[in-house]
PDB file of N, CA and C in Angstrom:
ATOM      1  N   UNK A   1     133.994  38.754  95.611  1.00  0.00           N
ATOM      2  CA  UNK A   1     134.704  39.990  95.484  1.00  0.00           C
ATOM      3  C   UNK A   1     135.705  39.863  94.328  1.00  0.00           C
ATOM      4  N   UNK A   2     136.059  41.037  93.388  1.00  0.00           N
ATOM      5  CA  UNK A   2     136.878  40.982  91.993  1.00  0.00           C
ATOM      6  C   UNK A   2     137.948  42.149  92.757  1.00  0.00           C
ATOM      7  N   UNK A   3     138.908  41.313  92.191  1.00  0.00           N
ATOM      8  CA  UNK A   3     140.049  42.138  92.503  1.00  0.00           C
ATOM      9  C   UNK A   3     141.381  42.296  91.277  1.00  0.00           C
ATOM     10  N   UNK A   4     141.437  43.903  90.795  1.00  0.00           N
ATOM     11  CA  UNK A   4     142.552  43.613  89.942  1.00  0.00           C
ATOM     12  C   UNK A   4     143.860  43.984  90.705  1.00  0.00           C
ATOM     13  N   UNK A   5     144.579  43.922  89.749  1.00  0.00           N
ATOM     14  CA  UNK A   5     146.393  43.983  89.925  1.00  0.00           C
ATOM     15  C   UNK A   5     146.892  44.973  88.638  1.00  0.00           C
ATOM     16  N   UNK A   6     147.578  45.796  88.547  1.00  0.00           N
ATOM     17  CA  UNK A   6     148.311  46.531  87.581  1.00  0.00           C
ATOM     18  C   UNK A   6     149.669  45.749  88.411  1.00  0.00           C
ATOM     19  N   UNK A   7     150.091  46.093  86.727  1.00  0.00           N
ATOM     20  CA  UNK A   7     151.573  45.548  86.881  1.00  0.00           C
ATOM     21  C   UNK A   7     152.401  46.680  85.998  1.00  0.00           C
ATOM     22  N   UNK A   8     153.783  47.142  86.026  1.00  0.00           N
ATOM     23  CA  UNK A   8     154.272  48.137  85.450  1.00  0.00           C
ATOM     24  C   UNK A   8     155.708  47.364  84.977  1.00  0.00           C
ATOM     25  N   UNK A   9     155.953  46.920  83.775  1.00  0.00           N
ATOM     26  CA  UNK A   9     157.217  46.356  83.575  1.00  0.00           C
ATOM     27  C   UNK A   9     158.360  48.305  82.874  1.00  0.00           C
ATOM     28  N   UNK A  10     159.719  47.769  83.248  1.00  0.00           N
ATOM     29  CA  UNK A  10     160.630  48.579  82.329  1.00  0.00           C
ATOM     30  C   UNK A  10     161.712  47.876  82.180  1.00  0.00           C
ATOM     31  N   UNK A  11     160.986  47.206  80.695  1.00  0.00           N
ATOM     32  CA  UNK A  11     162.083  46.753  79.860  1.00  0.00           C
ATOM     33  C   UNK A  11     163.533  47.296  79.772  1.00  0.00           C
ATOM     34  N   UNK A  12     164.705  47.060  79.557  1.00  0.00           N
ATOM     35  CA  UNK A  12     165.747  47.429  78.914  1.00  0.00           C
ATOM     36  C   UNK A  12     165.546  47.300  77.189  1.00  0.00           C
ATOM     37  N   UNK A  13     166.934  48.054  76.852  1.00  0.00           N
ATOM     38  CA  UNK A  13     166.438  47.798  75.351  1.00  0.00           C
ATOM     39  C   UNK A  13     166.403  46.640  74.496  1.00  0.00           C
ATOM     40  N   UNK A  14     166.857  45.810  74.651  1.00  0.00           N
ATOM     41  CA  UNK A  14     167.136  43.846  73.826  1.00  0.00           C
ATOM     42  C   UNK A  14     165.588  43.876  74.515  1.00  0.00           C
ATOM     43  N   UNK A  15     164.856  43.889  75.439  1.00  0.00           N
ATOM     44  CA  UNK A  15     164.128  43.636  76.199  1.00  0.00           C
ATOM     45  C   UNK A  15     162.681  43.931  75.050  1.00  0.00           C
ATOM     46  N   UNK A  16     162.745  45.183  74.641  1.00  0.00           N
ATOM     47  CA  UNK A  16     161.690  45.725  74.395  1.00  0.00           C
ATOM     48  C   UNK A  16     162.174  45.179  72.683  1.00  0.00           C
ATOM     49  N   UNK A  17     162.957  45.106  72.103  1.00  0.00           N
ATOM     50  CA  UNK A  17     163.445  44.965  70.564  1.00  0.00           C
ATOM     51  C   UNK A  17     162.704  43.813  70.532  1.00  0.00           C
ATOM     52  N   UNK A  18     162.917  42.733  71.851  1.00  0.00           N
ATOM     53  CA  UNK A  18     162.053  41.110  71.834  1.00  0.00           C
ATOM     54  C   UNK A  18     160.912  41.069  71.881  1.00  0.00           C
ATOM     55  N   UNK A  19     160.269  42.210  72.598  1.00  0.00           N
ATOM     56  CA  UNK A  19     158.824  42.051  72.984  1.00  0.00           C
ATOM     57  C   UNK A  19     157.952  42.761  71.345  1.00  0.00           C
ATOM     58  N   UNK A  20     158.309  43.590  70.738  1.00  0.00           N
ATOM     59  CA  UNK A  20     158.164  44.448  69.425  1.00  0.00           C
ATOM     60  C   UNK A  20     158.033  43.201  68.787  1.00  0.00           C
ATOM     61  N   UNK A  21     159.131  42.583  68.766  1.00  0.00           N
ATOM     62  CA  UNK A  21     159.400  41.463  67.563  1.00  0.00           C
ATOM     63  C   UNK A  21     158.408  40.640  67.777  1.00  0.00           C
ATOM     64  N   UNK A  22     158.128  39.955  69.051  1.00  0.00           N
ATOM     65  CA  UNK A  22     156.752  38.995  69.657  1.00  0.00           C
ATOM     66  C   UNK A  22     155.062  39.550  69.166  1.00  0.00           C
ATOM     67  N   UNK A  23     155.391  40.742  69.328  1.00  0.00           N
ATOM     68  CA  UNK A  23     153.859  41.255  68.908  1.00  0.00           C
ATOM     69  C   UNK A  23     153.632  41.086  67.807  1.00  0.00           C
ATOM     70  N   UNK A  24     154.947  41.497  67.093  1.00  0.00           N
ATOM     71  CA  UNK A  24     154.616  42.011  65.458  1.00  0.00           C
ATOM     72  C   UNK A  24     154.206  40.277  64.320  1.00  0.00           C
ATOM     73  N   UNK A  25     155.131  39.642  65.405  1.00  0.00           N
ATOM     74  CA  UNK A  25     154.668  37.902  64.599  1.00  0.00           C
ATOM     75  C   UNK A  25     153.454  37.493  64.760  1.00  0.00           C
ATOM     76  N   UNK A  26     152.927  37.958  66.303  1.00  0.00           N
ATOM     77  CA  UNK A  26     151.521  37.195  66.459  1.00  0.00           C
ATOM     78  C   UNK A  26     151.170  37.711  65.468  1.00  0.00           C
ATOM     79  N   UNK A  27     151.095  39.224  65.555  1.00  0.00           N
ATOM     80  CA  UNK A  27     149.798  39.794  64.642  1.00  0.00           C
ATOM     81  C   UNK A  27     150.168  39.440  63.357  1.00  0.00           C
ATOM     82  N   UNK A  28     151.188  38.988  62.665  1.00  0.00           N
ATOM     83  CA  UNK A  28     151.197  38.583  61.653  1.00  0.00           C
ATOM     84  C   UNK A  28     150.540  37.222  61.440  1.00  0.00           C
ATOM     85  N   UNK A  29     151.172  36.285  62.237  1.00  0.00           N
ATOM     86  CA  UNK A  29     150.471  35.283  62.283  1.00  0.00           C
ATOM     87  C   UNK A  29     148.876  35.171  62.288  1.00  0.00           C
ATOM     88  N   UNK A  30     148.438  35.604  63.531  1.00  0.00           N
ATOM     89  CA  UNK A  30     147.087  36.179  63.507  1.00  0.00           C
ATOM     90  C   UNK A  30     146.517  36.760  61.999  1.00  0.00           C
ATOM     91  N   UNK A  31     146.291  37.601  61.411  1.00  0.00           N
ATOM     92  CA  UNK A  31     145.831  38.096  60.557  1.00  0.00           C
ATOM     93  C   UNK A  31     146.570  37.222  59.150  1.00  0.00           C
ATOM     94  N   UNK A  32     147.618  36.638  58.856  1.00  0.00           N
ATOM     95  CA  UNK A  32     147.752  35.595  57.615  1.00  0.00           C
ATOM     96  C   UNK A  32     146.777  34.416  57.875  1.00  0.00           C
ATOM     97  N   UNK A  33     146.499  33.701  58.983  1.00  0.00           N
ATOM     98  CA  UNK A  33     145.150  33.158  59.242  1.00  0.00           C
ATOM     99  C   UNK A  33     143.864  33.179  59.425  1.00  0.00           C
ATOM    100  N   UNK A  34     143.831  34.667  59.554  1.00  0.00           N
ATOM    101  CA  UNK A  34     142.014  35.014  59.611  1.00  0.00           C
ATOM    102  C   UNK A  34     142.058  34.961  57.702  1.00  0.00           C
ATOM    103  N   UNK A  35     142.837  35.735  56.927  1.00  0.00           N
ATOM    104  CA  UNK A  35     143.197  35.620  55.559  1.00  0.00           C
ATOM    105  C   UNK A  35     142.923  34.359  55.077  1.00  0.00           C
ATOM    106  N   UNK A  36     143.363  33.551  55.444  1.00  0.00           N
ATOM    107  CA  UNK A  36     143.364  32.549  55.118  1.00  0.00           C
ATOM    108  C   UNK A  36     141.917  31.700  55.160  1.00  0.00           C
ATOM    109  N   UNK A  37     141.499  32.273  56.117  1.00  0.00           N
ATOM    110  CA  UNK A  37     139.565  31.369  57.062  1.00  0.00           C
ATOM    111  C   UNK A  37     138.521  32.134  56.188  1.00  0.00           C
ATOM    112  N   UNK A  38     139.291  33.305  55.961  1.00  0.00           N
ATOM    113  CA  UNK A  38     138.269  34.338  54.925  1.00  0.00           C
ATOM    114  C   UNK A  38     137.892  33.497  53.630  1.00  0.00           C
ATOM    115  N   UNK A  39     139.314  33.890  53.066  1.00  0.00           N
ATOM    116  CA  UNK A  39     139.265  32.934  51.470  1.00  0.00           C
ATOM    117  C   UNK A  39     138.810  31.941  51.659  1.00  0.00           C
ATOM    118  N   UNK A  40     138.790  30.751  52.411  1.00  0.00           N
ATOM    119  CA  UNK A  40     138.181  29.434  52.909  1.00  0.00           C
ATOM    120  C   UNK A  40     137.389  29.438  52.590  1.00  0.00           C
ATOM    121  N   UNK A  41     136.262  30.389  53.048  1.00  0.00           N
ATOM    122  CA  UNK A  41     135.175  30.379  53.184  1.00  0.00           C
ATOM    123  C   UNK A  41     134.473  30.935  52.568  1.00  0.00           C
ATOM    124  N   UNK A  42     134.486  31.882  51.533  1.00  0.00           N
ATOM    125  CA  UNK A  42     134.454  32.478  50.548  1.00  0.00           C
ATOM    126  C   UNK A  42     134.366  31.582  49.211  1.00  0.00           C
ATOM    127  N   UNK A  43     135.238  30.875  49.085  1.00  0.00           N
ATOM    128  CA  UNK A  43     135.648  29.923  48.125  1.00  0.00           C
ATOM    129  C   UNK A  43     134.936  28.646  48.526  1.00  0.00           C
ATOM    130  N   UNK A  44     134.163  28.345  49.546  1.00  0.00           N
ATOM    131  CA  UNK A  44     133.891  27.092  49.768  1.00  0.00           C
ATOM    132  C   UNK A  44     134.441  25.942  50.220  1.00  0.00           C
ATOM    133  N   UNK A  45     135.396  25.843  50.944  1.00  0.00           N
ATOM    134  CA  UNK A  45     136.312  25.375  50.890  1.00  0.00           C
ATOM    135  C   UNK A  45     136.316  24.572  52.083  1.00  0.00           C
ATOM    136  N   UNK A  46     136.753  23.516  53.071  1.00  0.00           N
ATOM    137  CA  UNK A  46     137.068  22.973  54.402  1.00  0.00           C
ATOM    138  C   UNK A  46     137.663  24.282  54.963  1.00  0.00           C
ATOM    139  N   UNK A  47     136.950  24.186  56.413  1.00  0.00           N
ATOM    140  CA  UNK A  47     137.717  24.972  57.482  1.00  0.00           C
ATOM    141  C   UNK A  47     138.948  24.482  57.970  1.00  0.00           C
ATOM    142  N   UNK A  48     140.054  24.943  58.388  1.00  0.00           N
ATOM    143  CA  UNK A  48     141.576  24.399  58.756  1.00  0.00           C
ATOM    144  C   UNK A  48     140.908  24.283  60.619  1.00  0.00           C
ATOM    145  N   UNK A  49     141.524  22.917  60.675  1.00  0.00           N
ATOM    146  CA  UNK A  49     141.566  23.088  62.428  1.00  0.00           C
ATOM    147  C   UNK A  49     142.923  23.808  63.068  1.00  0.00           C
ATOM    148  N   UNK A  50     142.768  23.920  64.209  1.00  0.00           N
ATOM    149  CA  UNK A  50     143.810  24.808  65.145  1.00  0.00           C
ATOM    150  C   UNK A  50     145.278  24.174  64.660  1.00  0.00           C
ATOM    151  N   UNK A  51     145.085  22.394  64.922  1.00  0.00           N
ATOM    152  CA  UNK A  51     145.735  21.578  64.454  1.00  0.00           C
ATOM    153  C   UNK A  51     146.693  22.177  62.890  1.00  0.00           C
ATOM    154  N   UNK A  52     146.018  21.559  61.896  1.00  0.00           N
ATOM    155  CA  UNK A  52     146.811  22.188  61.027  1.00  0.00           C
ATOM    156  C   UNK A  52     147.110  23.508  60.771  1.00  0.00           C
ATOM    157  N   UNK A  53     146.502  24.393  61.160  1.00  0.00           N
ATOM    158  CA  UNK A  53     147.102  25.732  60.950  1.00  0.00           C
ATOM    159  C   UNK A  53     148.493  25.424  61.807  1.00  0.00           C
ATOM    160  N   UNK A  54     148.413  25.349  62.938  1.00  0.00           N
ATOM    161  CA  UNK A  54     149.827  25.151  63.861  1.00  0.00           C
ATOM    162  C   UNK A  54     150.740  24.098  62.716  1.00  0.00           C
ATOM    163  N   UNK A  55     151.249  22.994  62.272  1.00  0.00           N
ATOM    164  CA  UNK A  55     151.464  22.526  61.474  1.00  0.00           C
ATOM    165  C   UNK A  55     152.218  23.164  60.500  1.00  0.00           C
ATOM    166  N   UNK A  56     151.079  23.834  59.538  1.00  0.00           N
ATOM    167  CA  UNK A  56     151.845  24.506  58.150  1.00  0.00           C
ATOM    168  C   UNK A  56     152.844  25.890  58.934  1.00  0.00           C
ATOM    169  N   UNK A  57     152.250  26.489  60.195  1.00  0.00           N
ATOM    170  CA  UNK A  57     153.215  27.623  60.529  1.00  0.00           C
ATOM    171  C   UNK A  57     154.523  26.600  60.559  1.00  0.00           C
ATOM    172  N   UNK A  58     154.854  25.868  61.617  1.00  0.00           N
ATOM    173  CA  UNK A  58     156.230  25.081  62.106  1.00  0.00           C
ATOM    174  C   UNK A  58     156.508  24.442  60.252  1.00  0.00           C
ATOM    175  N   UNK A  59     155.956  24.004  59.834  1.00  0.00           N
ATOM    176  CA  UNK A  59     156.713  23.751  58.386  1.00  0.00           C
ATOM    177  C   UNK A  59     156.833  24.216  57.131  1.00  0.00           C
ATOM    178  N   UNK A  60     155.549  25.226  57.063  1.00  0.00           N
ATOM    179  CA  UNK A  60     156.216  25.950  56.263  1.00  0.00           C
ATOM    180  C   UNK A  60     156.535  26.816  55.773  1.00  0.00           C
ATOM    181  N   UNK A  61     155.302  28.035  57.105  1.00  0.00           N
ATOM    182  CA  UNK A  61     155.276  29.239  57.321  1.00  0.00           C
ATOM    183  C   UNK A  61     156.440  30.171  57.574  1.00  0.00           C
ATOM    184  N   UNK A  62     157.096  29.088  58.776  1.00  0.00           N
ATOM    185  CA  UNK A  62     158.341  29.818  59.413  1.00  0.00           C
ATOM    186  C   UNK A  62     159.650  29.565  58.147  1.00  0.00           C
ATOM    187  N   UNK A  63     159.711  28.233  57.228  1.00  0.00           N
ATOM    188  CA  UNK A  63     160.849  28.720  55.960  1.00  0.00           C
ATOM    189  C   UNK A  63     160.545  29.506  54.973  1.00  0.00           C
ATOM    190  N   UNK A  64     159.272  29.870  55.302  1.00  0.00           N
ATOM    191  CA  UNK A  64     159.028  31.011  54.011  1.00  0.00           C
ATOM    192  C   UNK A  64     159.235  32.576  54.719  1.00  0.00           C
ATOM    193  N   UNK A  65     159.067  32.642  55.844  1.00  0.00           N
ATOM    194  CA  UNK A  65     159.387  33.729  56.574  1.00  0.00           C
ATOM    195  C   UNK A  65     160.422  33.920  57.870  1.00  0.00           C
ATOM    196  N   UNK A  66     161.689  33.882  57.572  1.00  0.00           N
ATOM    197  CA  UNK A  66     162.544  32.724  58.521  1.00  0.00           C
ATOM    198  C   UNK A  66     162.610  33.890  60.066  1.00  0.00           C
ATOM    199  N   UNK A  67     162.034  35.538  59.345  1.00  0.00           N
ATOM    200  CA  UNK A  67     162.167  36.150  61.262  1.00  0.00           C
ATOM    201  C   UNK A  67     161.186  35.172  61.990  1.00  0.00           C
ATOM    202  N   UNK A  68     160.298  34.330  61.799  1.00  0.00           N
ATOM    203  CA  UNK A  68     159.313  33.723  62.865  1.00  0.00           C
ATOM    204  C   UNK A  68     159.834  33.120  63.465  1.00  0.00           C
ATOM    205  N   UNK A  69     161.468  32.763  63.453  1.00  0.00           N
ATOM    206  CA  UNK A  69     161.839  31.517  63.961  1.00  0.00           C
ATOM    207  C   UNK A  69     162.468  32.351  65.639  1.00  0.00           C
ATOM    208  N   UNK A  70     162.502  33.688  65.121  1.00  0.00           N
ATOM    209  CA  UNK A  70     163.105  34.633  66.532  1.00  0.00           C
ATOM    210  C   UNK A  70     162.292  34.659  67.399  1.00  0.00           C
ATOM    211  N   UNK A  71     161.115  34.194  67.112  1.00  0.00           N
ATOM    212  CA  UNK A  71     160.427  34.707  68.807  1.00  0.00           C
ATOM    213  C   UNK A  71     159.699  32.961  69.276  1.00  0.00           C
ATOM    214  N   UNK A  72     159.136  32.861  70.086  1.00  0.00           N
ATOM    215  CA  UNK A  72     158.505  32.297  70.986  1.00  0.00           C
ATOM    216  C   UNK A  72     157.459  31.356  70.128  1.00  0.00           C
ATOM    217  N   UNK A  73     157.815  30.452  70.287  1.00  0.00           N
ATOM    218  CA  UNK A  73     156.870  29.606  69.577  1.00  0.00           C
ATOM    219  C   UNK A  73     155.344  29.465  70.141  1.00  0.00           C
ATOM    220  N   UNK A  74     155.558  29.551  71.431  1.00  0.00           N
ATOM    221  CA  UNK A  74     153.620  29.793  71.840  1.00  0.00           C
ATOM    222  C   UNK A  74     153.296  30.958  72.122  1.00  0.00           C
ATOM    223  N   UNK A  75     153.863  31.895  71.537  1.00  0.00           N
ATOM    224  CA  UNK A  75     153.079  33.090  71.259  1.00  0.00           C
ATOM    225  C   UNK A  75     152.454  33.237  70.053  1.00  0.00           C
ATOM    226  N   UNK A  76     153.084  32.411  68.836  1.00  0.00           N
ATOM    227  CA  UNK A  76     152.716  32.256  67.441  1.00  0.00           C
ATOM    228  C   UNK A  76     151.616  31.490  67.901  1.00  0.00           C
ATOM    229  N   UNK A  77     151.734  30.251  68.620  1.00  0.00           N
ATOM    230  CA  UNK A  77     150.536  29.231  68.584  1.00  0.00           C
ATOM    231  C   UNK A  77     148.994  29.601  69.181  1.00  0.00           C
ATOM    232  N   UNK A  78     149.284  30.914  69.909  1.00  0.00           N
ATOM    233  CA  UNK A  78     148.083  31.024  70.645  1.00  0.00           C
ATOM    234  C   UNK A  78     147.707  32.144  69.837  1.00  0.00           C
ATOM    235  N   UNK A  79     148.211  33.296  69.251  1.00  0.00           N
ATOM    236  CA  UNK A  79     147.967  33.686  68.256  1.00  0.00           C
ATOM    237  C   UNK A  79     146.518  32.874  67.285  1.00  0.00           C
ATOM    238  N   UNK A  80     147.061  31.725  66.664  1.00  0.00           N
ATOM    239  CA  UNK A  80     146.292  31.196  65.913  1.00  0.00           C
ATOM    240  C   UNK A  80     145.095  30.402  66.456  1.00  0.00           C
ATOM    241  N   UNK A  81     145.370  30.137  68.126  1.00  0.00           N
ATOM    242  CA  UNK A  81     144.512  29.645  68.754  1.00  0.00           C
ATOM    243  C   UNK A  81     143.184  30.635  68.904  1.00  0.00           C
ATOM    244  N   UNK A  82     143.693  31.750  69.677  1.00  0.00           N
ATOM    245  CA  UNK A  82     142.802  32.729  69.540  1.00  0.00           C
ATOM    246  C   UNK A  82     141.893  33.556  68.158  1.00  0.00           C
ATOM    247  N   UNK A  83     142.777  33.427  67.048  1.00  0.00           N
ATOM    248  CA  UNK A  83     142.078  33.854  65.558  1.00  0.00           C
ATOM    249  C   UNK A  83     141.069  32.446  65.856  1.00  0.00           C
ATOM    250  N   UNK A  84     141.459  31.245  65.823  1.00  0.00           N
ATOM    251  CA  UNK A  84     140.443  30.236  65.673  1.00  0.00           C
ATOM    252  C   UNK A  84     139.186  30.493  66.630  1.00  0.00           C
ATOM    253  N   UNK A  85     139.313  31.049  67.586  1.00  0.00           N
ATOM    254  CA  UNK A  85     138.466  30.661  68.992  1.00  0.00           C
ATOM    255  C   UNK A  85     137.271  31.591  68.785  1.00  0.00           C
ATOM    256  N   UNK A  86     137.925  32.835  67.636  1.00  0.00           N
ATOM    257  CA  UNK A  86     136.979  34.086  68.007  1.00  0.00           C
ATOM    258  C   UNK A  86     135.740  33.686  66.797  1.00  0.00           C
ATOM    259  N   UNK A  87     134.433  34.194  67.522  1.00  0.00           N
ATOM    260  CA  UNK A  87     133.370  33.933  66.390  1.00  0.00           C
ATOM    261  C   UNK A  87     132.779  35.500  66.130  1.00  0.00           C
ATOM    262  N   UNK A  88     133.043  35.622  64.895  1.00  0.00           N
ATOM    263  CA  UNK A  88     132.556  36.640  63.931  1.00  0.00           C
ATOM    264  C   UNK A  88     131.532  37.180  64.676  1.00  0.00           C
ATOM    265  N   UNK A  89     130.271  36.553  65.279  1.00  0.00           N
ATOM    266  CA  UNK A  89     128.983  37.062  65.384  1.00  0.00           C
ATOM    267  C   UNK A  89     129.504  37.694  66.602  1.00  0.00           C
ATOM    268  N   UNK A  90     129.948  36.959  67.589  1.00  0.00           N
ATOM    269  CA  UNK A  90     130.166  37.821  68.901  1.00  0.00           C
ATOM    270  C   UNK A  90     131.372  39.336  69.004  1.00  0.00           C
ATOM    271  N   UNK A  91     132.004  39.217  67.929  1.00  0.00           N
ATOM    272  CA  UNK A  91     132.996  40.430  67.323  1.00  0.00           C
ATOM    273  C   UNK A  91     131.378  41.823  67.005  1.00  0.00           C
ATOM    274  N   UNK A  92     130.923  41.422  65.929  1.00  0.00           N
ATOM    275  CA  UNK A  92     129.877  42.020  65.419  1.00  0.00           C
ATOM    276  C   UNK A  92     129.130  42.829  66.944  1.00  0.00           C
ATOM    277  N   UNK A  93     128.987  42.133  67.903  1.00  0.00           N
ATOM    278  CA  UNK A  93     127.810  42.162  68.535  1.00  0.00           C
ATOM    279  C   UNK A  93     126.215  41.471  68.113  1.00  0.00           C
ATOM    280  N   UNK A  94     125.933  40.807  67.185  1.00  0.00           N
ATOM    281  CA  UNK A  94     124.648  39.958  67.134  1.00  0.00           C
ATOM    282  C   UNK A  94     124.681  39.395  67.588  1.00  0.00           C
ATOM    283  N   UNK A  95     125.227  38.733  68.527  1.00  0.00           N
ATOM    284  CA  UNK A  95     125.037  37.337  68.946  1.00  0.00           C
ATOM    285  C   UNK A  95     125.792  37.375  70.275  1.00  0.00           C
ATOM    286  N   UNK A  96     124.693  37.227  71.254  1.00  0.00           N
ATOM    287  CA  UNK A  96     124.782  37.770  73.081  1.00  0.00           C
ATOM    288  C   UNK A  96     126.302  36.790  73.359  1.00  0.00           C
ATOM    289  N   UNK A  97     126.660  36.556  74.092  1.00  0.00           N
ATOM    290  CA  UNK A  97     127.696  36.032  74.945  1.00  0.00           C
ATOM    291  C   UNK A  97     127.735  34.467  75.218  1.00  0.00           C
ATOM    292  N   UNK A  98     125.910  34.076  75.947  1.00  0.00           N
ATOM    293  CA  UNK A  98     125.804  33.031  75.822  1.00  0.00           C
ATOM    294  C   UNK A  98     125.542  32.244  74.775  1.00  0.00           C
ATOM    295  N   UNK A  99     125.060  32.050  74.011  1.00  0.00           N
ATOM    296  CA  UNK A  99     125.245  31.622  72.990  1.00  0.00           C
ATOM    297  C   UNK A  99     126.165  31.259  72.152  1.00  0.00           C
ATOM    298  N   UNK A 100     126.891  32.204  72.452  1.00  0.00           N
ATOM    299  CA  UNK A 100     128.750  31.878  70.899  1.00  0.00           C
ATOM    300  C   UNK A 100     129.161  30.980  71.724  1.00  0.00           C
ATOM    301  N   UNK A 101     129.366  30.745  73.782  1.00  0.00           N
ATOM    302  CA  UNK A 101     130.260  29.871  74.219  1.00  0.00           C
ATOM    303  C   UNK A 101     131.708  30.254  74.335  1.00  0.00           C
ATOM    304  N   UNK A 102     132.252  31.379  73.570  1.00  0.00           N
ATOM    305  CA  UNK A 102     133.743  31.602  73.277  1.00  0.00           C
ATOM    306  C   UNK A 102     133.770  33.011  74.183  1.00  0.00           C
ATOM    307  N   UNK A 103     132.690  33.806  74.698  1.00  0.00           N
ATOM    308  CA  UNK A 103     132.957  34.562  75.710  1.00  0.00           C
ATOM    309  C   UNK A 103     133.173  34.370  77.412  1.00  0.00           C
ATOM    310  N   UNK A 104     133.155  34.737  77.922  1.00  0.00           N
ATOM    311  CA  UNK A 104     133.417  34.448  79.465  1.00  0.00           C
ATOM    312  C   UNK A 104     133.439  35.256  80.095  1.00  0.00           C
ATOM    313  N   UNK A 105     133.551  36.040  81.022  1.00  0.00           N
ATOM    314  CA  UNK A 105     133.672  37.422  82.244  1.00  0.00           C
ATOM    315  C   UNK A 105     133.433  38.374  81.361  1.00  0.00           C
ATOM    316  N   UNK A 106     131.866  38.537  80.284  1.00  0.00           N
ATOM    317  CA  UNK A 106     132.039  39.293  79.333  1.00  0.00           C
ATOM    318  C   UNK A 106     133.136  40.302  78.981  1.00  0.00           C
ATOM    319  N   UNK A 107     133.919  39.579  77.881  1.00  0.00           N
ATOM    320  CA  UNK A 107     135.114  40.587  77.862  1.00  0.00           C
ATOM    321  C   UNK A 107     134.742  41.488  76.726  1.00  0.00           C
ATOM    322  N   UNK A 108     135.603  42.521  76.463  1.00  0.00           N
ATOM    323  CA  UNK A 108     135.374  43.947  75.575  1.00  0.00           C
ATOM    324  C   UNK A 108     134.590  43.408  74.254  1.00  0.00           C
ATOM    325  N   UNK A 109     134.974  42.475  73.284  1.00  0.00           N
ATOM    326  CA  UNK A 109     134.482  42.164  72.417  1.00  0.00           C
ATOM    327  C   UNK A 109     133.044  41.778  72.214  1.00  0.00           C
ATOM    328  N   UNK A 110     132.827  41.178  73.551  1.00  0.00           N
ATOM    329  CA  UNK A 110     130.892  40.662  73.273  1.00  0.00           C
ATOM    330  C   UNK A 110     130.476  41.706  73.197  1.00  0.00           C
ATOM    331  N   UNK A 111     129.038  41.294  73.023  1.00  0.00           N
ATOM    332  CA  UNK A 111     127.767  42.340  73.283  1.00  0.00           C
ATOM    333  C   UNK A 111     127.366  42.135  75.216  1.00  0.00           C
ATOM    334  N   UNK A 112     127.670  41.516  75.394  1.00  0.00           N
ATOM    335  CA  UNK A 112     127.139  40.855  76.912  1.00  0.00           C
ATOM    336  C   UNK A 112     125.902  40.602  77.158  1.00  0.00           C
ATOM    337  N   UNK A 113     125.809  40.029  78.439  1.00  0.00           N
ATOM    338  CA  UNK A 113     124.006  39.497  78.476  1.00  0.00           C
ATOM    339  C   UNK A 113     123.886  39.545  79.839  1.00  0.00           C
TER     340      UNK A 113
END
């Protein structure tokens, strides 16, 4: 048997200014690293592991962009975990669920199988 849960938060305002600020880094983070896997790969280049991407953010991402240092450090990290995790083909839909390995309880993104 599957069972969900809704949950209903109401922030105050510092509350919600933090959570804005949290989103807006992942997705920055997030998308300066798919940028980054693009050109990679494009150019020929070695793929970055999870490893060093995490790395250059803590040294040298966050002094070149010093708001990263305001929010949550494993929200940045999973951010980049997740850009790493996702495979192109299963985004697309070519490529069923089983196969990529990176889907599970077919979520929105597969094609499913």
């Amino acid at each position: 048997m599957l069972r969900a849960y809704k949950y209903r938060i109401y922030p105050n305002e510092i509350q919600k200014e933090q959570l804005a600020k949290t989103f807006g880094c992942s997705r920055f983070v997030y998308n300066y690293y798919l940028d980054k896997k693009i050109k990679g790969y494009e150019n020929g280049d070695k793929s970055l592991s999870k490893i060093d991407c995490n790395n250059h953010l803590n040294r040298e991402l966050k002094k070149e962009y010093i708001w990263l240092k305001e929010v949550d450090k494993f929200a940045l990290t999973n951010a980049i975990y997740n850009e790493m995790n996702m495979s192109p083909a299963s985004v697309s839909g070519r490529v069923p669920c089983s196969t990529t390995g990176g889907c599970h309880n077919h979520s929105p993104r597969c094609s499913g199988v």
